[in-house]
C-alpha atoms as a PDB file:
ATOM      1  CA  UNK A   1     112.002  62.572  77.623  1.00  0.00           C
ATOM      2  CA  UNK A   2     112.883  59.772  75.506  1.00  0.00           C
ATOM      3  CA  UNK A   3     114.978  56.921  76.219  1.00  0.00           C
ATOM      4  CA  UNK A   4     117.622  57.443  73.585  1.00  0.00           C
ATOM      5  CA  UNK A   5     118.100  61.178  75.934  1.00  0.00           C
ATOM      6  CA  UNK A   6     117.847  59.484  79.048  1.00  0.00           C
ATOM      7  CA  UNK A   7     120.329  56.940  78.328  1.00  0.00           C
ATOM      8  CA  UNK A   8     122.797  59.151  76.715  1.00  0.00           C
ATOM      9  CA  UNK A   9     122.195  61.438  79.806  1.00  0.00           C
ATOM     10  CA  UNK A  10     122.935  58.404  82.432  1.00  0.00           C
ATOM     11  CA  UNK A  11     125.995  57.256  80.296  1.00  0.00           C
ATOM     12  CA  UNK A  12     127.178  60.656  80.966  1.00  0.00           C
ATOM     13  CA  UNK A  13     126.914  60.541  84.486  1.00  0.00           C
ATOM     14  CA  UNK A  14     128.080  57.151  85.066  1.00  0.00           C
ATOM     15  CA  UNK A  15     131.564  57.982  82.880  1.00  0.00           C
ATOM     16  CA  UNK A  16     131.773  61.724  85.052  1.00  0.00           C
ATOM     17  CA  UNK A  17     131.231  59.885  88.182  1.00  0.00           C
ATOM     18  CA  UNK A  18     134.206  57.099  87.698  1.00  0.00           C
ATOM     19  CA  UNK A  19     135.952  59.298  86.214  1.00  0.00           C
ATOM     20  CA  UNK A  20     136.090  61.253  89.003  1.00  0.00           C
ATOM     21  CA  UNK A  21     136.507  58.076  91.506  1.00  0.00           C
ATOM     22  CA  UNK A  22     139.782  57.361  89.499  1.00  0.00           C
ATOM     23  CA  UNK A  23     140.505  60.638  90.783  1.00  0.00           C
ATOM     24  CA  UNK A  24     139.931  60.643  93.590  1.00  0.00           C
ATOM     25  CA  UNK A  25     141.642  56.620  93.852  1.00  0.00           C
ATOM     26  CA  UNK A  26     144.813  57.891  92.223  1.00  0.00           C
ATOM     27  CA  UNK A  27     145.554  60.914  94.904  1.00  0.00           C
ATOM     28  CA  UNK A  28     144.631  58.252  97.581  1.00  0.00           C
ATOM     29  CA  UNK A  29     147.870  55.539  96.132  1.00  0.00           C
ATOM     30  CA  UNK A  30     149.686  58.206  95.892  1.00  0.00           C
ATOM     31  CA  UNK A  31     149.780  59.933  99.550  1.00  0.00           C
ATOM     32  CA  UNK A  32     149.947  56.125 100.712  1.00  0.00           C
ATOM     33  CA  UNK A  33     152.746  55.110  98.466  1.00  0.00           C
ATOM     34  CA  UNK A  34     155.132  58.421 100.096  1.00  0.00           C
ATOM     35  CA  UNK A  35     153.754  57.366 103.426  1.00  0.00           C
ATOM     36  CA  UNK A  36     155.279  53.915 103.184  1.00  0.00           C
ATOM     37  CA  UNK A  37     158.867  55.514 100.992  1.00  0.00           C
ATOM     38  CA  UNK A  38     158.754  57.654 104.443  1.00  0.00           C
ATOM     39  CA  UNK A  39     158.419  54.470 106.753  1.00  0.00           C
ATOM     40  CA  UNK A  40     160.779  52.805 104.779  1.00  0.00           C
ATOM     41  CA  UNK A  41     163.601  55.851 104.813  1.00  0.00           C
ATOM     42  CA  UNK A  42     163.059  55.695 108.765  1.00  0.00           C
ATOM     43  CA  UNK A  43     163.630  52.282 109.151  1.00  0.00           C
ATOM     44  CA  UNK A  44     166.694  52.046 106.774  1.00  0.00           C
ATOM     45  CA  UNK A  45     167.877  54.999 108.635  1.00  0.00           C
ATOM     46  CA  UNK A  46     167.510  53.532 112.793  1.00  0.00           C
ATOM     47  CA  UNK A  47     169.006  50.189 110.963  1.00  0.00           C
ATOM     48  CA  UNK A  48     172.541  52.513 109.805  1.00  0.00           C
ATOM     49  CA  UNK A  49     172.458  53.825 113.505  1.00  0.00           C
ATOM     50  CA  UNK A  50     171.909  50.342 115.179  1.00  0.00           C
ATOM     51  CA  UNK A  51     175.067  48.536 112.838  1.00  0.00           C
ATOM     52  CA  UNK A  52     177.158  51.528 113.504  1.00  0.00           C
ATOM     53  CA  UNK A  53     176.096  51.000 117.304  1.00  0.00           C
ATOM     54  CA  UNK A  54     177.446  47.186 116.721  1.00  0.00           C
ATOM     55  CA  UNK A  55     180.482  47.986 115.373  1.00  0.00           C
ATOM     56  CA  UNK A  56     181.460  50.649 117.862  1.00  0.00           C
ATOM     57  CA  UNK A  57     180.817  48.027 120.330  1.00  0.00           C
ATOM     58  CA  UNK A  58     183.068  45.404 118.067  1.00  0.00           C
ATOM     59  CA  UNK A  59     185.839  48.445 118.167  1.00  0.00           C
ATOM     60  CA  UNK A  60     185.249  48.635 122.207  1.00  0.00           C
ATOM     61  CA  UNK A  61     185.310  45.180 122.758  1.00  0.00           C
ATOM     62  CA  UNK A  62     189.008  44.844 120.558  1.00  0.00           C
ATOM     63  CA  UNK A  63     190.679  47.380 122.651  1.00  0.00           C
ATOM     64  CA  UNK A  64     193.050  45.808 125.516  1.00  0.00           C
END
């Protein structure tokens, strides 16, 4: 085999190979990315319930 072959032939394996790690990177971001929007949806969520908690307590507290 010559080298011009085996070069074009390791070129072409090295390119398939990231290629495929940017792949592989990209479905990785994304499952982590709707993982955190979930975490954050949760929190902002317990946060309305705790301030409408407070203010119940506010209304309690103003009645004679």
């Amino acid at each position: 085999m010559d080298s011009g072959l085996a070069a074009l032939l390791g070129a072409a394996v090295g390119s398939a190979a990231t290629l495929g790690a940017a792949i592989v990177n990209g479905f990785a971001q994304a499952r982590s990315q709707q993982a955190q929007q979930s975490r954050q949806h949760r929190r902002d969520a317990y946060a309305r319930y705790l301030s409408a908690l407070h203010d119940r307590d506010l209304a309690m507290d103003a009645l004679p």
